[in-house]
N, C-alpha and C. Protein backbone atom coordinates (compact mmCIF):
# COMPACT_ATOMS: atom_id res chain seq x y z
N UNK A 1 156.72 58.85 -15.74
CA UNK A 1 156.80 58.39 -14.37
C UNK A 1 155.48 58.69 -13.66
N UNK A 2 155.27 57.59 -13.12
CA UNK A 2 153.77 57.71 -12.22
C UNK A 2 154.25 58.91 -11.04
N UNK A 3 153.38 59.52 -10.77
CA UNK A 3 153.34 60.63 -9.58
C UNK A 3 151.89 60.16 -8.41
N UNK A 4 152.10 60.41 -7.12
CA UNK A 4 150.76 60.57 -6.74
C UNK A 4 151.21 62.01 -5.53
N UNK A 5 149.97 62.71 -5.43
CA UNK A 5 149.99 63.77 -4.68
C UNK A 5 149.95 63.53 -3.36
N UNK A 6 150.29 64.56 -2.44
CA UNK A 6 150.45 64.07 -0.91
C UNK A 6 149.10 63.97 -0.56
N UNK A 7 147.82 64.27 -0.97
CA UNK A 7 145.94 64.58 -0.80
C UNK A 7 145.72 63.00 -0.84
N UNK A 8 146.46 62.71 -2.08
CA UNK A 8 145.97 61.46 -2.58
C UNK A 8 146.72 59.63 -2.02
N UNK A 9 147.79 60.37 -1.43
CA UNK A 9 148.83 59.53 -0.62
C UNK A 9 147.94 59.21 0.74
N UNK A 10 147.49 60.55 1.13
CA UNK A 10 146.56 60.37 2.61
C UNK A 10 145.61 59.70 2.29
N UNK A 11 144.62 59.83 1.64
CA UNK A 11 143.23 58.96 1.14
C UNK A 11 143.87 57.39 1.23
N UNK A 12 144.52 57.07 0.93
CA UNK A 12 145.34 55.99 0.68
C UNK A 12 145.79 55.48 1.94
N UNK A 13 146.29 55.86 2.71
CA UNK A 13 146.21 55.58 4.26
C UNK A 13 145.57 55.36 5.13
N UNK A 14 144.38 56.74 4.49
CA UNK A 14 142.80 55.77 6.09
C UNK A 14 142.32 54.96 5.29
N UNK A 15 142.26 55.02 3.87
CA UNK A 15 141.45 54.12 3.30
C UNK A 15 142.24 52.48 3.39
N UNK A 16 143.41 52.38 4.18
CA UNK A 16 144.08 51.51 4.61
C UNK A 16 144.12 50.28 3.15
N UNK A 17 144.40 50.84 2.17
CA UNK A 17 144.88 50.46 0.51
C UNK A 17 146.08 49.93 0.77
N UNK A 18 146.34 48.44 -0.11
CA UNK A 18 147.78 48.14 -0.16
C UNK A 18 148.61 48.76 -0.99
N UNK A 19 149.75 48.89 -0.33
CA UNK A 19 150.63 49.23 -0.91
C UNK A 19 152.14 49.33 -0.25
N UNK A 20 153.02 49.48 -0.85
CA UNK A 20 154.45 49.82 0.00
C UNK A 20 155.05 51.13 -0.14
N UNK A 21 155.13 51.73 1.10
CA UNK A 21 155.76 52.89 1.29
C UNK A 21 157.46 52.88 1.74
N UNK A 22 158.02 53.59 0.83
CA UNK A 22 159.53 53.45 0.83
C UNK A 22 160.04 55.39 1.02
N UNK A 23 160.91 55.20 1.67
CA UNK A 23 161.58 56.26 2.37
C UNK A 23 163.05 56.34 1.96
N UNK A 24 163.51 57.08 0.56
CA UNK A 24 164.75 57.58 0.04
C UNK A 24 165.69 58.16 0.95
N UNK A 25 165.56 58.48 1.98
CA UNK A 25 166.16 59.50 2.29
C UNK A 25 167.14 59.18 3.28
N UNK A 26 168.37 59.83 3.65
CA UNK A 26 169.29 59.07 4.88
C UNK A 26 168.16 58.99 6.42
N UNK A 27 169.08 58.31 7.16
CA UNK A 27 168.65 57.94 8.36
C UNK A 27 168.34 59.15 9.45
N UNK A 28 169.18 59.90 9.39
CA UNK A 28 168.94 61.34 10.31
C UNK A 28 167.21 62.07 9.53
N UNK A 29 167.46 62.11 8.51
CA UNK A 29 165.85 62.88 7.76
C UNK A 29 165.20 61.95 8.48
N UNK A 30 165.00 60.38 7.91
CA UNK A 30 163.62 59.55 8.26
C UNK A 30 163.62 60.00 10.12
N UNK A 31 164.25 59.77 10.65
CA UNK A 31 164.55 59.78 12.54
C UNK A 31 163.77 61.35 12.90
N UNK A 32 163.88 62.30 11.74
CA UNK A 32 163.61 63.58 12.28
C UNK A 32 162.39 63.70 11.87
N UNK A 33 161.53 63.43 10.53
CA UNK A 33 160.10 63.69 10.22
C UNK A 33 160.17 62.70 9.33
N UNK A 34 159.31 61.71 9.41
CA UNK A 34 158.66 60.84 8.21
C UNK A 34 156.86 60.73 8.33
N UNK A 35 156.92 60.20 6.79
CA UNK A 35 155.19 59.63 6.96
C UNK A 35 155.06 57.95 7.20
N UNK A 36 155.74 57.13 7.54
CA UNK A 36 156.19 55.70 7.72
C UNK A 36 156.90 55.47 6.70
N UNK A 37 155.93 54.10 6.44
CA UNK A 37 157.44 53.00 5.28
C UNK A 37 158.38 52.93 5.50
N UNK A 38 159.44 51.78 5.16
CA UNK A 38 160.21 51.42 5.22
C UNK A 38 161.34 52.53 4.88
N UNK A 39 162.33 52.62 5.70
CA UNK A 39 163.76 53.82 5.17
C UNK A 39 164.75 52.93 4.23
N UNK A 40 164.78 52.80 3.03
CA UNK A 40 165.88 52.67 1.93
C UNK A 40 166.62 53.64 1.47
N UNK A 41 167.60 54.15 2.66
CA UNK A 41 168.42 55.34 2.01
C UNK A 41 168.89 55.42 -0.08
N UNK A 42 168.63 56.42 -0.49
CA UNK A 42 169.18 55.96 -2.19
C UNK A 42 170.18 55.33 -2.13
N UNK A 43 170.98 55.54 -1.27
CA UNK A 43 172.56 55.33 -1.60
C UNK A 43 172.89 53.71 -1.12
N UNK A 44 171.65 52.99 -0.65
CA UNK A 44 171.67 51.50 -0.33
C UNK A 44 170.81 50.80 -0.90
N UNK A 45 169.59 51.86 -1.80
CA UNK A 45 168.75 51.06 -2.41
C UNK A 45 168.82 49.88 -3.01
N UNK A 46 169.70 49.85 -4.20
CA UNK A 46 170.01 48.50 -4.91
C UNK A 46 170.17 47.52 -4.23
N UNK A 47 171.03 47.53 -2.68
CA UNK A 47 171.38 46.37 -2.02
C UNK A 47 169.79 45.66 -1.57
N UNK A 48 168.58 46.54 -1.64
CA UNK A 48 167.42 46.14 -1.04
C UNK A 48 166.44 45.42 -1.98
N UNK A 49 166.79 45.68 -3.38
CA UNK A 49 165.94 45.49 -4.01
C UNK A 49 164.92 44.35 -4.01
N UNK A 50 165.01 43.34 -3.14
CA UNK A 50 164.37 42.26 -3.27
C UNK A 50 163.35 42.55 -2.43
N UNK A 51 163.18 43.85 -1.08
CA UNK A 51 162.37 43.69 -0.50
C UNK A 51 160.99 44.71 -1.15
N UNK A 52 161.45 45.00 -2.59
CA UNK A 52 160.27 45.93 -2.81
C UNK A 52 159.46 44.87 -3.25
N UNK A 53 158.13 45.42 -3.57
CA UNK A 53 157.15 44.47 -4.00
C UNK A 53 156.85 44.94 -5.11
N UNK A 54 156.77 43.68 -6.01
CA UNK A 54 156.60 43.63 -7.28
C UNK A 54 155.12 43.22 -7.97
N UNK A 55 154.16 43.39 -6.39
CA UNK A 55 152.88 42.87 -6.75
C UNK A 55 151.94 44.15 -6.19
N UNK A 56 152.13 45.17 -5.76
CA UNK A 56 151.59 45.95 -5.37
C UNK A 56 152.01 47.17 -5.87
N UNK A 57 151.15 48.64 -5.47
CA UNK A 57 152.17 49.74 -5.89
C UNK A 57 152.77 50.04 -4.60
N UNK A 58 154.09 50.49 -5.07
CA UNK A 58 155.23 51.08 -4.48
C UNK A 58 155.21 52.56 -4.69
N UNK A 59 155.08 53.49 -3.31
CA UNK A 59 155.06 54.72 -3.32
C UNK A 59 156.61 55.14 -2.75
N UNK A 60 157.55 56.00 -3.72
CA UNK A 60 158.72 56.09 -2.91
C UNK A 60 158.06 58.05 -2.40
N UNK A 61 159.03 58.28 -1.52
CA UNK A 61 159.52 59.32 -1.49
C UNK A 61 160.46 59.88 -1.08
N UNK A 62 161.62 60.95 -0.93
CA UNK A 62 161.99 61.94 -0.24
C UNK A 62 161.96 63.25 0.48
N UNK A 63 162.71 64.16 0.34
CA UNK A 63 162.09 65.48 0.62
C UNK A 63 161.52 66.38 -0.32
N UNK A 64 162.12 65.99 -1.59
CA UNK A 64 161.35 67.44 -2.19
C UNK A 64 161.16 66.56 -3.96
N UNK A 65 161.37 65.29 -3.83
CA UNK A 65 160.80 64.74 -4.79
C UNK A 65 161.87 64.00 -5.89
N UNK A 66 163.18 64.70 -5.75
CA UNK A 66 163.95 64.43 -6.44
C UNK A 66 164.70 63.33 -6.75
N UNK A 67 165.29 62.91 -5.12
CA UNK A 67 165.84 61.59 -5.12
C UNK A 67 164.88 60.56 -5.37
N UNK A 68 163.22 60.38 -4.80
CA UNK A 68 162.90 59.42 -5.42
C UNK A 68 162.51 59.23 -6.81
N UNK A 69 162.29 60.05 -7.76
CA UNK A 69 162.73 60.37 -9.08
C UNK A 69 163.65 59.26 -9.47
N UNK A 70 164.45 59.88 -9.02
CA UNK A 70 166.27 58.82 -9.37
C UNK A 70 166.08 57.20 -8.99
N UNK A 71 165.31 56.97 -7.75
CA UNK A 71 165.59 55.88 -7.29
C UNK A 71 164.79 54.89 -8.51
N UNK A 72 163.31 55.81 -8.90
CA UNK A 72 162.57 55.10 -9.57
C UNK A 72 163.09 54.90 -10.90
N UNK A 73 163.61 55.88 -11.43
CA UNK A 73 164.16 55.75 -12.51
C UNK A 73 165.71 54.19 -12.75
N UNK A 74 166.33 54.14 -11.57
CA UNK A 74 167.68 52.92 -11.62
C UNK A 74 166.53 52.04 -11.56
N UNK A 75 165.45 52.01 -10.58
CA UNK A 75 164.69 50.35 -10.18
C UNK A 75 164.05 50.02 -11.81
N UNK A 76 163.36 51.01 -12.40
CA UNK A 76 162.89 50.80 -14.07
C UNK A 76 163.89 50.59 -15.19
N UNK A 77 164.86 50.99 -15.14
CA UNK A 77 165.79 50.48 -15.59
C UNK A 77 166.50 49.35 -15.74
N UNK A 78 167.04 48.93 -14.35
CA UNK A 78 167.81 48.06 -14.01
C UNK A 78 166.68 46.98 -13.93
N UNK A 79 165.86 46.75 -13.22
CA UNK A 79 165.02 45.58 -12.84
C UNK A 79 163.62 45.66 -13.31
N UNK A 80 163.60 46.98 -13.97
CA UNK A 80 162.28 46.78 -15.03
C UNK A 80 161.12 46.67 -13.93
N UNK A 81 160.87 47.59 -12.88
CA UNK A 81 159.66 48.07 -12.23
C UNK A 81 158.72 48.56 -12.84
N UNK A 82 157.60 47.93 -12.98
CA UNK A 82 155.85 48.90 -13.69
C UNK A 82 155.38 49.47 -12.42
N UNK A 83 155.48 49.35 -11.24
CA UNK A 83 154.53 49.60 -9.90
C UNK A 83 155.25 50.91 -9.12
N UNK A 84 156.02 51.81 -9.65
CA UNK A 84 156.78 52.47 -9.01
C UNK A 84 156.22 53.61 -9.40
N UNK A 85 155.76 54.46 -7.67
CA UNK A 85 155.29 55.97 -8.02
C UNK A 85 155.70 57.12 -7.50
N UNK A 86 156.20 58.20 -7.58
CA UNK A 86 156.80 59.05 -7.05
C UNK A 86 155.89 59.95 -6.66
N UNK A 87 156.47 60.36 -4.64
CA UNK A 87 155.34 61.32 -4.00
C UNK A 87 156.01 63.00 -4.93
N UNK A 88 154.88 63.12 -5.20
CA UNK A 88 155.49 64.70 -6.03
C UNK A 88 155.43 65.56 -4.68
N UNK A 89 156.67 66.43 -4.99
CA UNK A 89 157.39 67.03 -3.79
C UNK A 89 157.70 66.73 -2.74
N UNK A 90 157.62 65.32 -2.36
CA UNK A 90 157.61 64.81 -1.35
C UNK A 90 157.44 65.28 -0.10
N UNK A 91 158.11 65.17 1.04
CA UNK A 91 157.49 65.47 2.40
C UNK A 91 157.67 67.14 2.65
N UNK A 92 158.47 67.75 2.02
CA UNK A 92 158.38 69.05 1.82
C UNK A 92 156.93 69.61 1.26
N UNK A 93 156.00 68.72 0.17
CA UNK A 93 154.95 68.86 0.14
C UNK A 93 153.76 68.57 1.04
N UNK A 94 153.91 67.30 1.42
CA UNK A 94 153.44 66.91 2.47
C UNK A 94 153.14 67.89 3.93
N UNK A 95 154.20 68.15 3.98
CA UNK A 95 154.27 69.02 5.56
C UNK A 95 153.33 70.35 5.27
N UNK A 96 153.60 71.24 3.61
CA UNK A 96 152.84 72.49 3.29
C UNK A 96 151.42 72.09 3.24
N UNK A 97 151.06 70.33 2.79
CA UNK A 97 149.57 70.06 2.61
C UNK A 97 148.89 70.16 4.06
N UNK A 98 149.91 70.03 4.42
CA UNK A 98 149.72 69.41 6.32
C UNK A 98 149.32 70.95 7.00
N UNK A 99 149.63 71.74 6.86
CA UNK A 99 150.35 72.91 7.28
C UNK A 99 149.15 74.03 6.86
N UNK A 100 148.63 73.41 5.42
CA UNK A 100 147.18 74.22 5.01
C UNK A 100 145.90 73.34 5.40
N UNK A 101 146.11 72.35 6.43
CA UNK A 101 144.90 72.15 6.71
C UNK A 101 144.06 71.20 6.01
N UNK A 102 144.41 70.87 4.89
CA UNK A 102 143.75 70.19 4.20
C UNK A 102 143.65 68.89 4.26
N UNK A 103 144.62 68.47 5.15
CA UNK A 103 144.29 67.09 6.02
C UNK A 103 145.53 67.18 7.14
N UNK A 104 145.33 66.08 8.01
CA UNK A 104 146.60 65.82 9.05
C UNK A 104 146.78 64.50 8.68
N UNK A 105 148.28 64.41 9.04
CA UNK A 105 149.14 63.29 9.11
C UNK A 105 148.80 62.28 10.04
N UNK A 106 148.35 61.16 9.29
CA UNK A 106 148.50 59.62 10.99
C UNK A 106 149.14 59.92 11.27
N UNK A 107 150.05 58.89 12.63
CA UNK A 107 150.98 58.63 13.30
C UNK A 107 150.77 57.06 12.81
């Protein structure tokens, strides 16, 4: 499974790179702290599948890495995704990268 780091997720943002950012997680998490992208709770993913893109990379994440794991793993499975990458540790990482300074979060 592809991984990308939260250092390397940011570079990726000012460097304003395509790609699609997807958000695993229920609606109360995304409402309380996200990094954007679109919110595809896991538990509705499949119903969405048409809006991922199949021509770009797709960065999922959650909070600590796990659920999007899972999500990537049904979308490679089921519909045979190559473009699917998981934020390692997700925003739980994010927030500690955030937190040491080593970059800040857009809005």
């Amino acid at each position: 499974m592809q991984e990308i780091s939260p250092f390397s997720l940011q570079q990726k943002i000012i460097n304003k790179e395509d790609f699609q950012l997807i958000d695993v997680r229920e609606a109360n998490e995304h409402a309380a702290f996200n990094i954007g992208g679109t919110l595809m709770p896991l538990s509705e993913l499949m119903d969405h599948v048409e809006k991922i893109s199949i021509n770009k990379p797709v960065i999922i994440y959650c909070k600590k890495g796990i659920r999007s794991q899972i999500a990537i793993q049904r979308l490679e499975e089921k519909f045979k995704f190559t473009n699917l990458i998981n934020l390692r540790g997700g925003t739980d990482s994010w927030i500690k990268e955030n937190q040491s300074s080593r970059f800040k979060a857009q809005d």
